[in-house]
N, C-alpha and C. Protein backbone atom coordinates (compact mmCIF):
# COMPACT_ATOMS: atom_id res chain seq x y z
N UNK A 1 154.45 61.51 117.87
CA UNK A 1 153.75 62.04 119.04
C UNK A 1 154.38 63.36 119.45
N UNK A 2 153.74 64.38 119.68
CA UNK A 2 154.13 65.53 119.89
C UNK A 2 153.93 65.74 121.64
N UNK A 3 154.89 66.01 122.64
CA UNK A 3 154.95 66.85 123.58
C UNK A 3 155.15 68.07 123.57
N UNK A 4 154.22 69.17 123.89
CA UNK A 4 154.13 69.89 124.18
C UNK A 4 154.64 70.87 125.74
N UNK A 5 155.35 71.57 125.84
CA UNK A 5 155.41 72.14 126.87
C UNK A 5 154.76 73.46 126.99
N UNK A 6 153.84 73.53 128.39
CA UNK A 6 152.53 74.98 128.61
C UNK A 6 153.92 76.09 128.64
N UNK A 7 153.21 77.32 128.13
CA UNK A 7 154.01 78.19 128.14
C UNK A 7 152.91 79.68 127.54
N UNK A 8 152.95 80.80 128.15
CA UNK A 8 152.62 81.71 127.78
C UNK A 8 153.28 82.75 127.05
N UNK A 9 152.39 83.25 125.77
CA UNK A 9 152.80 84.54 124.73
C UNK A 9 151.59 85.50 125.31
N UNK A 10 152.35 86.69 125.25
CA UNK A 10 151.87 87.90 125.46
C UNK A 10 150.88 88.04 123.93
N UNK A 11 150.11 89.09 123.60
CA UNK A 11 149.56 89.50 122.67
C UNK A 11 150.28 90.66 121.99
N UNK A 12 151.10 91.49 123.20
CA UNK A 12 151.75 92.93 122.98
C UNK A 12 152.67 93.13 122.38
N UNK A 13 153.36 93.68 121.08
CA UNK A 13 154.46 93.67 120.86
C UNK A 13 154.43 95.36 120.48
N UNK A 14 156.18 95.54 119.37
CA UNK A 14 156.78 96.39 119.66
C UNK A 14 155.56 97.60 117.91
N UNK A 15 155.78 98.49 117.87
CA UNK A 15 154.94 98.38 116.42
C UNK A 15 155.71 98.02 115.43
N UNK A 16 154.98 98.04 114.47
CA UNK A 16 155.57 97.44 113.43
C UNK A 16 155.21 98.25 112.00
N UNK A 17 156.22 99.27 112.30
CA UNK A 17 155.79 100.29 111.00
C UNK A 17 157.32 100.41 110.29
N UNK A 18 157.06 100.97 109.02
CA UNK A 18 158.29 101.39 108.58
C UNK A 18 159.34 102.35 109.40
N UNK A 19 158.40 102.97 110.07
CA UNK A 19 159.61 104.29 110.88
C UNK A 19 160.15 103.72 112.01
N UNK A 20 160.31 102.60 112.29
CA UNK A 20 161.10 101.80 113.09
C UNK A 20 162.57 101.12 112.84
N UNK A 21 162.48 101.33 111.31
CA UNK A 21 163.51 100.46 110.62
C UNK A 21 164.69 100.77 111.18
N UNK A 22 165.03 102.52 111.34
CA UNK A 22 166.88 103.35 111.71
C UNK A 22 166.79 102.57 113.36
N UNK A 23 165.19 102.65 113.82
CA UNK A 23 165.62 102.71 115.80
C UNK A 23 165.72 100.68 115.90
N UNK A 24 165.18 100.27 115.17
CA UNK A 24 165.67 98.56 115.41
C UNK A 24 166.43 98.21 115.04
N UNK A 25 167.55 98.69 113.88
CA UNK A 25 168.90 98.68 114.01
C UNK A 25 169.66 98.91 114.52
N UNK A 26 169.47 100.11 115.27
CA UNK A 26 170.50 100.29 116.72
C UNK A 26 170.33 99.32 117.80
N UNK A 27 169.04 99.03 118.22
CA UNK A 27 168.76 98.53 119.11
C UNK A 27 169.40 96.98 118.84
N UNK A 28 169.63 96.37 117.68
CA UNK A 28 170.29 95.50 117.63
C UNK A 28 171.47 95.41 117.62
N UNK A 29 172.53 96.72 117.55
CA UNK A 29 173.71 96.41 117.85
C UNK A 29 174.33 96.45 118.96
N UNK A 30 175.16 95.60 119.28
CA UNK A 30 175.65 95.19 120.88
C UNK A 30 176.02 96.41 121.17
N UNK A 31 176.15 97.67 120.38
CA UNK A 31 177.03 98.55 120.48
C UNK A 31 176.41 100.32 121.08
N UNK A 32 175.39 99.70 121.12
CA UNK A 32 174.35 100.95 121.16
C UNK A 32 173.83 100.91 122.76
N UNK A 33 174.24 102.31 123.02
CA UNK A 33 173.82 102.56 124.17
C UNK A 33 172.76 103.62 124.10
N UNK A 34 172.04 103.56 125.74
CA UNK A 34 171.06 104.67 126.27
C UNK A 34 171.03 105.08 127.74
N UNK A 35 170.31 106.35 127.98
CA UNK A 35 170.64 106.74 129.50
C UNK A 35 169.21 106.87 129.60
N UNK A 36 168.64 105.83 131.24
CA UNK A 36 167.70 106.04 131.81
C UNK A 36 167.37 107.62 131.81
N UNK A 37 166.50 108.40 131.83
CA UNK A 37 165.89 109.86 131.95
C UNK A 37 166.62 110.23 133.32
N UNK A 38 166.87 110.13 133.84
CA UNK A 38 167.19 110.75 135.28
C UNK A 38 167.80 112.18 135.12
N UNK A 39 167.27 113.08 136.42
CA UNK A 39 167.52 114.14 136.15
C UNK A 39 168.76 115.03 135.82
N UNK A 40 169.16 115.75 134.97
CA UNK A 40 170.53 116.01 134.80
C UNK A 40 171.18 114.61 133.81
N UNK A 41 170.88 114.15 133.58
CA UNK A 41 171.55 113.37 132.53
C UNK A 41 172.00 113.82 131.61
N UNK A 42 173.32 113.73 130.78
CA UNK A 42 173.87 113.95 129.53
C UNK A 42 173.15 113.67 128.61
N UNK A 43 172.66 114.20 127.46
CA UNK A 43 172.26 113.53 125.93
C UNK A 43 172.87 114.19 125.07
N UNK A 44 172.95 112.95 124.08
CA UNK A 44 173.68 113.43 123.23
C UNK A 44 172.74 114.06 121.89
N UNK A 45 173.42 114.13 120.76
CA UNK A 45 172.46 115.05 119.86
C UNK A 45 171.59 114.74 119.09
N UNK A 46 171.08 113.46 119.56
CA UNK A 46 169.83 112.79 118.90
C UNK A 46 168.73 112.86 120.13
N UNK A 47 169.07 113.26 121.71
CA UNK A 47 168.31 113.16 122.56
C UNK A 47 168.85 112.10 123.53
N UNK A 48 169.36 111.03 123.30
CA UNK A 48 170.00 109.73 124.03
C UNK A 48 170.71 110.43 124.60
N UNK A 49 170.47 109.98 126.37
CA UNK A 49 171.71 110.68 127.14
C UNK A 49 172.80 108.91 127.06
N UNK A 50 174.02 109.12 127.16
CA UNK A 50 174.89 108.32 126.69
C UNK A 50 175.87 107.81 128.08
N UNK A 51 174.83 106.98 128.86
CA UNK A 51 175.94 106.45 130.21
C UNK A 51 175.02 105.27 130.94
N UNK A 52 173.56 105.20 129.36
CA UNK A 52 172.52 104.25 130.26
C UNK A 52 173.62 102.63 130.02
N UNK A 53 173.13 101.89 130.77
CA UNK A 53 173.73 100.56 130.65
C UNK A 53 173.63 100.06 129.21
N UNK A 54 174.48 99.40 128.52
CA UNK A 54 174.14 98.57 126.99
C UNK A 54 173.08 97.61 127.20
N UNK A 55 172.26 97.73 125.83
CA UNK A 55 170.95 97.12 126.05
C UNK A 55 171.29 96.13 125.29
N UNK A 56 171.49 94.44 125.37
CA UNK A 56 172.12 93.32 124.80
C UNK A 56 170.96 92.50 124.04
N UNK A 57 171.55 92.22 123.11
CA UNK A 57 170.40 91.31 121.75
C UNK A 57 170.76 90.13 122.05
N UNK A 58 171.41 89.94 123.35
CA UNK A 58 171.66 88.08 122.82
C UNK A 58 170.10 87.92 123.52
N UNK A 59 170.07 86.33 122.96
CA UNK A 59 169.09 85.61 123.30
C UNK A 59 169.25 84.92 124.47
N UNK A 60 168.39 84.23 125.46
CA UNK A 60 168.39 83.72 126.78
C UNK A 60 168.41 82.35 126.13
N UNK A 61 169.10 81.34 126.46
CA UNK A 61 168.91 79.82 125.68
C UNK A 61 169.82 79.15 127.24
N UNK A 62 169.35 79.76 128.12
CA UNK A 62 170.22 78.31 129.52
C UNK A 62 169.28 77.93 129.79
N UNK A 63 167.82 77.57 129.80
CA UNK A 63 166.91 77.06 130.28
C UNK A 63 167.24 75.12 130.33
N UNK A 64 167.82 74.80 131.28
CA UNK A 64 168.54 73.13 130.82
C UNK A 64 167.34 72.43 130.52
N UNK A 65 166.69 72.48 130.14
CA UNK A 65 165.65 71.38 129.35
C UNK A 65 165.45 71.86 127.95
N UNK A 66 166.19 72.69 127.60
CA UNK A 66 166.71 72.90 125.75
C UNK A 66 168.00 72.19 125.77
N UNK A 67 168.47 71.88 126.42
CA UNK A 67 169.79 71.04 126.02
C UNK A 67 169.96 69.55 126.50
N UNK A 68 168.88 69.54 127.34
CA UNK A 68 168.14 67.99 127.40
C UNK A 68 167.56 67.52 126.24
N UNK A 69 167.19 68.34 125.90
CA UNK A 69 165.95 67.72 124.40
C UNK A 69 167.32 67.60 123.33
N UNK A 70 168.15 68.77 122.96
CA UNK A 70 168.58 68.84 121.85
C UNK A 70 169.91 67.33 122.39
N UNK A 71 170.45 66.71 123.23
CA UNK A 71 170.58 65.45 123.84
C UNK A 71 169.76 64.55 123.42
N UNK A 72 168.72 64.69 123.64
CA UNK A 72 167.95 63.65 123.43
C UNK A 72 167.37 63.27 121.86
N UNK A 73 167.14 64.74 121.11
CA UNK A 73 167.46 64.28 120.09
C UNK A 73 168.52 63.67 119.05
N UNK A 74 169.82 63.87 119.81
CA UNK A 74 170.85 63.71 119.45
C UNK A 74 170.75 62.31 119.81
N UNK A 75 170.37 61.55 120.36
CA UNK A 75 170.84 60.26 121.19
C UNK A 75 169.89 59.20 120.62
N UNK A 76 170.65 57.95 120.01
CA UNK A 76 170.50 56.77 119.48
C UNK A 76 169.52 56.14 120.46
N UNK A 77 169.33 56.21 121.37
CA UNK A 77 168.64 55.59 122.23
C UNK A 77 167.25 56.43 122.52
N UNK A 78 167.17 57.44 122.15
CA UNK A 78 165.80 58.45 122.53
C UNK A 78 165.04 58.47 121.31
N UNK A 79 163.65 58.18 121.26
CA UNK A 79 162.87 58.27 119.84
C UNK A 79 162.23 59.73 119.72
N UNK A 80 162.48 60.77 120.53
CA UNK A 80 162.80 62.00 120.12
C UNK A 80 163.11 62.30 118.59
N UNK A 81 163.05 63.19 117.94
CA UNK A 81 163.37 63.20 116.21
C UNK A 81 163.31 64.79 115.95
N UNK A 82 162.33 65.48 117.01
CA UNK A 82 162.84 67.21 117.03
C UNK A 82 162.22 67.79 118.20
N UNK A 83 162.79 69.02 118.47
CA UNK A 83 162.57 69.95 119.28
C UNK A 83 162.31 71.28 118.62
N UNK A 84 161.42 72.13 119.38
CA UNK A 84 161.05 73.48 118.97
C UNK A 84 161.03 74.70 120.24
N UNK A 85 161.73 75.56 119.73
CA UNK A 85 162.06 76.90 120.38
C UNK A 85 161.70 77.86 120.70
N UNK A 86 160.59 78.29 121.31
CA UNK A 86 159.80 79.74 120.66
C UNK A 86 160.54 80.88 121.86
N UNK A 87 159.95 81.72 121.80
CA UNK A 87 160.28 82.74 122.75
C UNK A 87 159.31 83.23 123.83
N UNK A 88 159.42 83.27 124.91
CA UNK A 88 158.65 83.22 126.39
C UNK A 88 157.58 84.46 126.29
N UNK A 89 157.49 85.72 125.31
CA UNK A 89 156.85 86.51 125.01
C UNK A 89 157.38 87.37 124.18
N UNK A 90 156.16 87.98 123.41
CA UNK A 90 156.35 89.19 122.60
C UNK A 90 157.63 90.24 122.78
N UNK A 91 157.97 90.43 124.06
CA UNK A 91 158.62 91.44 124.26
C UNK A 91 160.04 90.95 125.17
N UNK A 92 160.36 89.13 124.77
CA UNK A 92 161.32 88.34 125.75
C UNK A 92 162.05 88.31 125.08
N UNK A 93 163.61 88.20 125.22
CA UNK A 93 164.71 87.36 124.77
C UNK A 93 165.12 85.82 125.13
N UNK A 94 164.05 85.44 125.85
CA UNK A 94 164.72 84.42 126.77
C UNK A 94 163.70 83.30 125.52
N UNK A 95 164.13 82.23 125.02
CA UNK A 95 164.27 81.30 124.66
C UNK A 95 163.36 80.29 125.32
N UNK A 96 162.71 78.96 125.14
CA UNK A 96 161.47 78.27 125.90
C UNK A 96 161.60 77.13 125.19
N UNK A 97 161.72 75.91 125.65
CA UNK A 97 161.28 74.43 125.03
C UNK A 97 159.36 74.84 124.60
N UNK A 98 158.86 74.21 124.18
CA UNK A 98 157.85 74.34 123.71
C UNK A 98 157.24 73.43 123.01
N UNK A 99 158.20 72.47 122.47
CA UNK A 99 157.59 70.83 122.35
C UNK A 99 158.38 70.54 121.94
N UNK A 100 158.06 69.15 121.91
CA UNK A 100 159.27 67.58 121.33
C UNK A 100 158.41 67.10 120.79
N UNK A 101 159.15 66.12 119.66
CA UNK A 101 158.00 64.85 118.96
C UNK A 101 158.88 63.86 118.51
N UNK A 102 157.84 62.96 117.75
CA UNK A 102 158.74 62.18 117.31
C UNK A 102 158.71 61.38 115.97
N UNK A 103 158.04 62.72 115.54
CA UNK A 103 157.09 62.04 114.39
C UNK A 103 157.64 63.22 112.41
N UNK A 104 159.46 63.79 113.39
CA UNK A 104 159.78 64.14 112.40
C UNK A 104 159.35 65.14 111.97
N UNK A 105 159.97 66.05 110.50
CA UNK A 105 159.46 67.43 109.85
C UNK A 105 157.70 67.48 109.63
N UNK A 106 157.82 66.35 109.10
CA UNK A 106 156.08 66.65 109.24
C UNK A 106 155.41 66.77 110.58
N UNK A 107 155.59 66.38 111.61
CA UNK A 107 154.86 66.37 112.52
C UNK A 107 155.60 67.93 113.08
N UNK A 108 156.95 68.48 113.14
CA UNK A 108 157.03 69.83 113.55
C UNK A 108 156.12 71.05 113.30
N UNK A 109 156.22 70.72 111.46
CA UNK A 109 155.51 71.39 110.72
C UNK A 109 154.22 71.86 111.42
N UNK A 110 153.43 71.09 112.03
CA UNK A 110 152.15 71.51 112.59
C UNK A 110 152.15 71.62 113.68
N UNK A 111 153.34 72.40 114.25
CA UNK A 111 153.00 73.06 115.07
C UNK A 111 154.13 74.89 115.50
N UNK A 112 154.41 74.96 113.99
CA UNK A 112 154.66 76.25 113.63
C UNK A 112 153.76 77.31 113.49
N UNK A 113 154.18 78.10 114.20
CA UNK A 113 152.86 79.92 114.21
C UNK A 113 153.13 80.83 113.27
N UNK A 114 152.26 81.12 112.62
CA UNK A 114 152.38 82.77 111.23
C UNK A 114 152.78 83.74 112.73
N UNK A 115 152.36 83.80 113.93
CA UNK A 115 152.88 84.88 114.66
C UNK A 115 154.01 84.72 115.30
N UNK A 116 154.71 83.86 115.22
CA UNK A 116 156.28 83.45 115.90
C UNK A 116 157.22 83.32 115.05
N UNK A 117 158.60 83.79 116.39
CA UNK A 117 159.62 83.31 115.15
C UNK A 117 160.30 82.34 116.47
N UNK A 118 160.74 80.93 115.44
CA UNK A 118 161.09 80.33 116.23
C UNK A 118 162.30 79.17 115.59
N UNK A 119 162.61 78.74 116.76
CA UNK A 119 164.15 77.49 115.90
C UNK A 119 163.90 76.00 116.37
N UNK A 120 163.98 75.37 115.51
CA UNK A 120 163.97 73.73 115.61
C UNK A 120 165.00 73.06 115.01
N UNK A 121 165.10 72.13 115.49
CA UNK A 121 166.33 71.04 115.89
C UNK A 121 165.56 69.39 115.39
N UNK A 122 166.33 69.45 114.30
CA UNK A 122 165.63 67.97 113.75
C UNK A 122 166.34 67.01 113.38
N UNK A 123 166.04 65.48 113.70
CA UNK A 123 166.91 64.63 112.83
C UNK A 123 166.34 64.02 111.79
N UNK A 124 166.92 64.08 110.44
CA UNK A 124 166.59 63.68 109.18
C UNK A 124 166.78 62.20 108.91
N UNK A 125 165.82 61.18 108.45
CA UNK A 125 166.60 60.19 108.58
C UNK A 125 165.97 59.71 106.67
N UNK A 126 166.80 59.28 105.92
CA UNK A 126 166.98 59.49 104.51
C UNK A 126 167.57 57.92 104.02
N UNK A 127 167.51 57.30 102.65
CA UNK A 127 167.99 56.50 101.95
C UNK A 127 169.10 56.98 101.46
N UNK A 128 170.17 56.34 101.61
CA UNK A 128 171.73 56.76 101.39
C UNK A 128 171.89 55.83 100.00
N UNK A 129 171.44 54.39 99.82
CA UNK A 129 171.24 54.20 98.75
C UNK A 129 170.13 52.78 98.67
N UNK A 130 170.48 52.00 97.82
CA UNK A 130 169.30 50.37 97.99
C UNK A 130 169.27 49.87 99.36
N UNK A 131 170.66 49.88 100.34
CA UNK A 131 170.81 49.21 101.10
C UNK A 131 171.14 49.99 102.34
N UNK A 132 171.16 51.23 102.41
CA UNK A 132 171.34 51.84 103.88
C UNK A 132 170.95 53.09 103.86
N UNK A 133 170.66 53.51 105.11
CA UNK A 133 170.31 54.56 105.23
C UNK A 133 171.03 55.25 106.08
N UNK A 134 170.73 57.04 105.89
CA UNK A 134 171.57 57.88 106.89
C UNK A 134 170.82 58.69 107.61
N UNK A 135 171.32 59.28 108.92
CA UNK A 135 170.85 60.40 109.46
C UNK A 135 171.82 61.39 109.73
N UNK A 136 170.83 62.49 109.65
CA UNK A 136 171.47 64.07 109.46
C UNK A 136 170.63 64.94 110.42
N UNK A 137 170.95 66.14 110.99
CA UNK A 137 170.56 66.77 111.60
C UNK A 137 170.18 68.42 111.02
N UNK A 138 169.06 68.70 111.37
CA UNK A 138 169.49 70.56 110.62
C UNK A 138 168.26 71.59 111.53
N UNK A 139 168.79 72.57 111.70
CA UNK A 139 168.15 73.92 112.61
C UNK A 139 167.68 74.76 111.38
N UNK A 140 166.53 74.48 112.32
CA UNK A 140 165.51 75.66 110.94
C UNK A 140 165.21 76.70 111.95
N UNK A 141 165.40 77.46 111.35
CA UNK A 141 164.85 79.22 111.92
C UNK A 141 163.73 79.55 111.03
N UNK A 142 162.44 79.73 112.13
CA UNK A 142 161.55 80.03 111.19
C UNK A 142 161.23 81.44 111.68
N UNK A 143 160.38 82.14 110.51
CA UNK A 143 160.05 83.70 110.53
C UNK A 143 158.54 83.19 110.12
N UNK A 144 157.35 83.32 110.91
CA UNK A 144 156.04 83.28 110.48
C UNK A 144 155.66 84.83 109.72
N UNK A 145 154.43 84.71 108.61
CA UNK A 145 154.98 85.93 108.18
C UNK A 145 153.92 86.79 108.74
N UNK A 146 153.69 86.53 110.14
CA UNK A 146 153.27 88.00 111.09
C UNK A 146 153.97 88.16 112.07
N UNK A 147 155.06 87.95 112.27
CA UNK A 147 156.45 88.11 113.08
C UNK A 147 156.52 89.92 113.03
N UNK A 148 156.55 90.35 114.14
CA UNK A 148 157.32 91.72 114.35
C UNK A 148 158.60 91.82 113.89
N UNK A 149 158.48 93.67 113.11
CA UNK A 149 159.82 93.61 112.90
C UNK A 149 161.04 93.96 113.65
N UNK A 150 160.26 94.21 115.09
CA UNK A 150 161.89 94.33 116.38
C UNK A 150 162.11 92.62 116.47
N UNK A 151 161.11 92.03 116.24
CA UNK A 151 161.73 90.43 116.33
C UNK A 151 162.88 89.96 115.05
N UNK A 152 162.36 90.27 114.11
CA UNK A 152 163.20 89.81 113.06
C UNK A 152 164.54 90.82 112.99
N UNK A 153 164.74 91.66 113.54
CA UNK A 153 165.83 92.70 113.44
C UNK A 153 166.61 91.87 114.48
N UNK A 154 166.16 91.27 115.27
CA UNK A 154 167.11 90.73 116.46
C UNK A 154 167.78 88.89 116.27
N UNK A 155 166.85 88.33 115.03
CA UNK A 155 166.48 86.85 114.63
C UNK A 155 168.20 86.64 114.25
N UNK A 156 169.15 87.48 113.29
CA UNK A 156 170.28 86.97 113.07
C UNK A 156 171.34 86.65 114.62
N UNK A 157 171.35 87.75 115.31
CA UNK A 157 172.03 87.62 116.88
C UNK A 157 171.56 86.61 117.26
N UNK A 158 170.32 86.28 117.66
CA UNK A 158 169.89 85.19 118.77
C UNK A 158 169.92 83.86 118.07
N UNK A 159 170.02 84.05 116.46
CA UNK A 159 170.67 82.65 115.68
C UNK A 159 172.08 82.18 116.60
N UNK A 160 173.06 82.65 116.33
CA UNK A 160 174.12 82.58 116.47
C UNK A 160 174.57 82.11 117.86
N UNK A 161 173.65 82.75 118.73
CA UNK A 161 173.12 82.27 120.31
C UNK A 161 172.99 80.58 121.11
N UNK A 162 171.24 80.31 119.60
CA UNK A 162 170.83 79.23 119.85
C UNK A 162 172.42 78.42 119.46
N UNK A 163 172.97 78.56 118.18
CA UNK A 163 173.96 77.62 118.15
C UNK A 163 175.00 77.18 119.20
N UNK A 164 175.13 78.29 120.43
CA UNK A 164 176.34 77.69 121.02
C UNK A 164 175.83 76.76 121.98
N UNK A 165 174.44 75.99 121.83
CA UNK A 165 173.83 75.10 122.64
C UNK A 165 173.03 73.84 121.40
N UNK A 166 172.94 74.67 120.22
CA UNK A 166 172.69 73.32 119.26
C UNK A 166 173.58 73.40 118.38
N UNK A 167 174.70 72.93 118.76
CA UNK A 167 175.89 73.36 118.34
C UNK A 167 176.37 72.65 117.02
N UNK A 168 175.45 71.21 116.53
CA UNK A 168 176.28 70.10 115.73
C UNK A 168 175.09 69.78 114.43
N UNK A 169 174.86 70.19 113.63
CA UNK A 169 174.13 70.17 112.42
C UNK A 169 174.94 70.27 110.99
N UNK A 170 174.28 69.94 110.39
CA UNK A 170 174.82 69.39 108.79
C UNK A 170 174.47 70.47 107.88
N UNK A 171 173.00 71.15 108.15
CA UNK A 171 172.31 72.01 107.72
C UNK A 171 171.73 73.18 108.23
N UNK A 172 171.42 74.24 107.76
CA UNK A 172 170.59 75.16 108.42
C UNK A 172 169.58 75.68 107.39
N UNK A 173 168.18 75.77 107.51
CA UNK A 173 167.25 75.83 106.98
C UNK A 173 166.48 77.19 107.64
N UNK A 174 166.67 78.38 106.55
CA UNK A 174 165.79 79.35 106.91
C UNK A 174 164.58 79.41 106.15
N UNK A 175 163.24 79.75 107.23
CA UNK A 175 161.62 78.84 106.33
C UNK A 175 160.93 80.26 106.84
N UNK A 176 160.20 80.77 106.00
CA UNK A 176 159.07 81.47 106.64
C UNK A 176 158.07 81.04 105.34
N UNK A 177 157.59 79.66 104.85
CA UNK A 177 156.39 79.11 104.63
C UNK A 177 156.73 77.51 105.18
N UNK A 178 156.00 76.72 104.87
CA UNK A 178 156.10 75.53 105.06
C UNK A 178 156.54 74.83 104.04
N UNK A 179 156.47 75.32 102.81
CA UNK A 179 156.76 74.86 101.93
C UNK A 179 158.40 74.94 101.90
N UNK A 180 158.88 75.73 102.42
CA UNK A 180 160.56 75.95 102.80
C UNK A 180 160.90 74.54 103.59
N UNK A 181 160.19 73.80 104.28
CA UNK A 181 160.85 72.41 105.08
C UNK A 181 160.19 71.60 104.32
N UNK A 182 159.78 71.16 102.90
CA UNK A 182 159.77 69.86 102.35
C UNK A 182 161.07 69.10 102.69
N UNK A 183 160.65 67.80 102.96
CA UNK A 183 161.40 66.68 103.35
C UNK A 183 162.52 66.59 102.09
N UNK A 184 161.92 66.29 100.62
CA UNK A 184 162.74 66.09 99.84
C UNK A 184 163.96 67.20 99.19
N UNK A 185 163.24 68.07 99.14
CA UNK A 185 164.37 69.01 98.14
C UNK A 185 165.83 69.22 99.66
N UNK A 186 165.08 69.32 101.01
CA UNK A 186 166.29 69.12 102.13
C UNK A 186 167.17 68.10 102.47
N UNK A 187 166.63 66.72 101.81
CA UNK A 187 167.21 65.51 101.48
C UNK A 187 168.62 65.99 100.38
N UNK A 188 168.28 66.66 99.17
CA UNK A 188 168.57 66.43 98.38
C UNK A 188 169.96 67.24 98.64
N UNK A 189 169.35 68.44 99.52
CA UNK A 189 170.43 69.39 100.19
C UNK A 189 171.41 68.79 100.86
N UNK A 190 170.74 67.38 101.80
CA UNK A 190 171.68 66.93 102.76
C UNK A 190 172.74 66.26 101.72
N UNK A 191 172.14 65.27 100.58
CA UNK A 191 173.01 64.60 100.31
C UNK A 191 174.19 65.20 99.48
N UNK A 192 173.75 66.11 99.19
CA UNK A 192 175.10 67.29 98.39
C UNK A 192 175.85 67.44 99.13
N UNK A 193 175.79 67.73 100.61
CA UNK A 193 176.44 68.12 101.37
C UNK A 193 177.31 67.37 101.75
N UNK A 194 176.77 65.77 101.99
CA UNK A 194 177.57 64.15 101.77
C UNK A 194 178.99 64.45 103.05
N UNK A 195 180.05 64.36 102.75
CA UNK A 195 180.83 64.54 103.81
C UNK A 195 181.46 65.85 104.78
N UNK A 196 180.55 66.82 104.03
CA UNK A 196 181.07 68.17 104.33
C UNK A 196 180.48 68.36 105.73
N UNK A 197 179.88 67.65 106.89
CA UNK A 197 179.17 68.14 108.10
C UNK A 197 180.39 67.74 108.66
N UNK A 198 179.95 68.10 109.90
CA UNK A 198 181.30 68.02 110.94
C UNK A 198 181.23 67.30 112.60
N UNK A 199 181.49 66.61 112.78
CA UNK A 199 181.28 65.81 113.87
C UNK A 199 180.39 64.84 113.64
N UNK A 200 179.15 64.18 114.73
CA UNK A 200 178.39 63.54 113.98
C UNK A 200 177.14 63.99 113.68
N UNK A 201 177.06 65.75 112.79
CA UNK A 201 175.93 65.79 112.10
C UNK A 201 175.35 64.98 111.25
């Protein structure tokens, strides 16, 4: 069963041409500054006057009902099985619950966008051998492949983000088809992986 949470996407984003590639690399580094236009401002020799505030790539992820869910998927007692992440608009950093289910990768699966990029939080539950079974956890970052490219220039930072709130996985699964989250060949991933997770991924 899938819950859904209402939430609005803009239509507007940033363009998406090749001659963006040098200015969305800056813009992704923590390190890059700019100066509002104001009059008399310094610029430096690209035109950037150099005293605007740093413009920051992290992602917004305190919304506490992303760390309720990723709880609840975590928790033996909740039939929760994943959560999904999208972003509050085209032009947001801030992070959004956007549904729960409980019906596992397949049931996430349908409800991934070619126009979003977004992160989910799943628990895997697998045959360990004749007689028992295991569960595993893994964060997929997905890239739909009509994702902007100021979005995907910013997708490695705000990875790193979501983790310090889905902090405990076995796996990480980067998908931009569907065919990237088959159940089995990620099984096959988990079980290679066998004691190498850490805590109780």
């Amino acid at each position: 069963m899938v819950r859904r949470r209402s939430s609005h996407f803009g239509s507007r984003g940033g363009p998406d041409s090749p001659g963006w590639t040098t200015r969305l690399a800056r813009l992704a580094s923590p390190s890059w500054r700019a100066v509002a236009p104001h009059h008399g401002a310094h610029k430096s020799s690209c035109g950037i006057a150099a005293d605007w505030p740093i413009v920051s790539p992290q992602a917004d992820v305190s919304a506490p009902e992303i760390k309720d869910a990723y709880d609840a998927v975590r928790s033996d007692k909740d039939d929760k099985t994943w959560l999904l992440l999208d972003y509050a608009g085209d032009r947001s950093d801030k992070l959004v619950l956007t549904a729960t289910g409980t019906g596992g990768l397949d049931e996430l699966m349908g409800q991934l966008k070619e126009g979003n990029a977004s992160f989910a939080y799943v628990r895997v539950k697998y045959a360990n051998d004749v007689e028992s079974t295991r569960e595993k956890f893994i964060l997929v970052t997905w890239i739909g492949k009509d994702v902007r490219v100021l979005r995907k220039a910013k997708l490695s930072v705000h990875a790193a983000d979501v983790k310090r709130v889905i902090s405990v996985f076995s796996l990480e699964v980067p998908a931009n088809s569907l065919d990237d989250l088959a159940e089995e060949p990620i099984v096959v991933r988990l079980r290679k992986a066998g004691g190498a997770s850490y805590d109780r991924a």
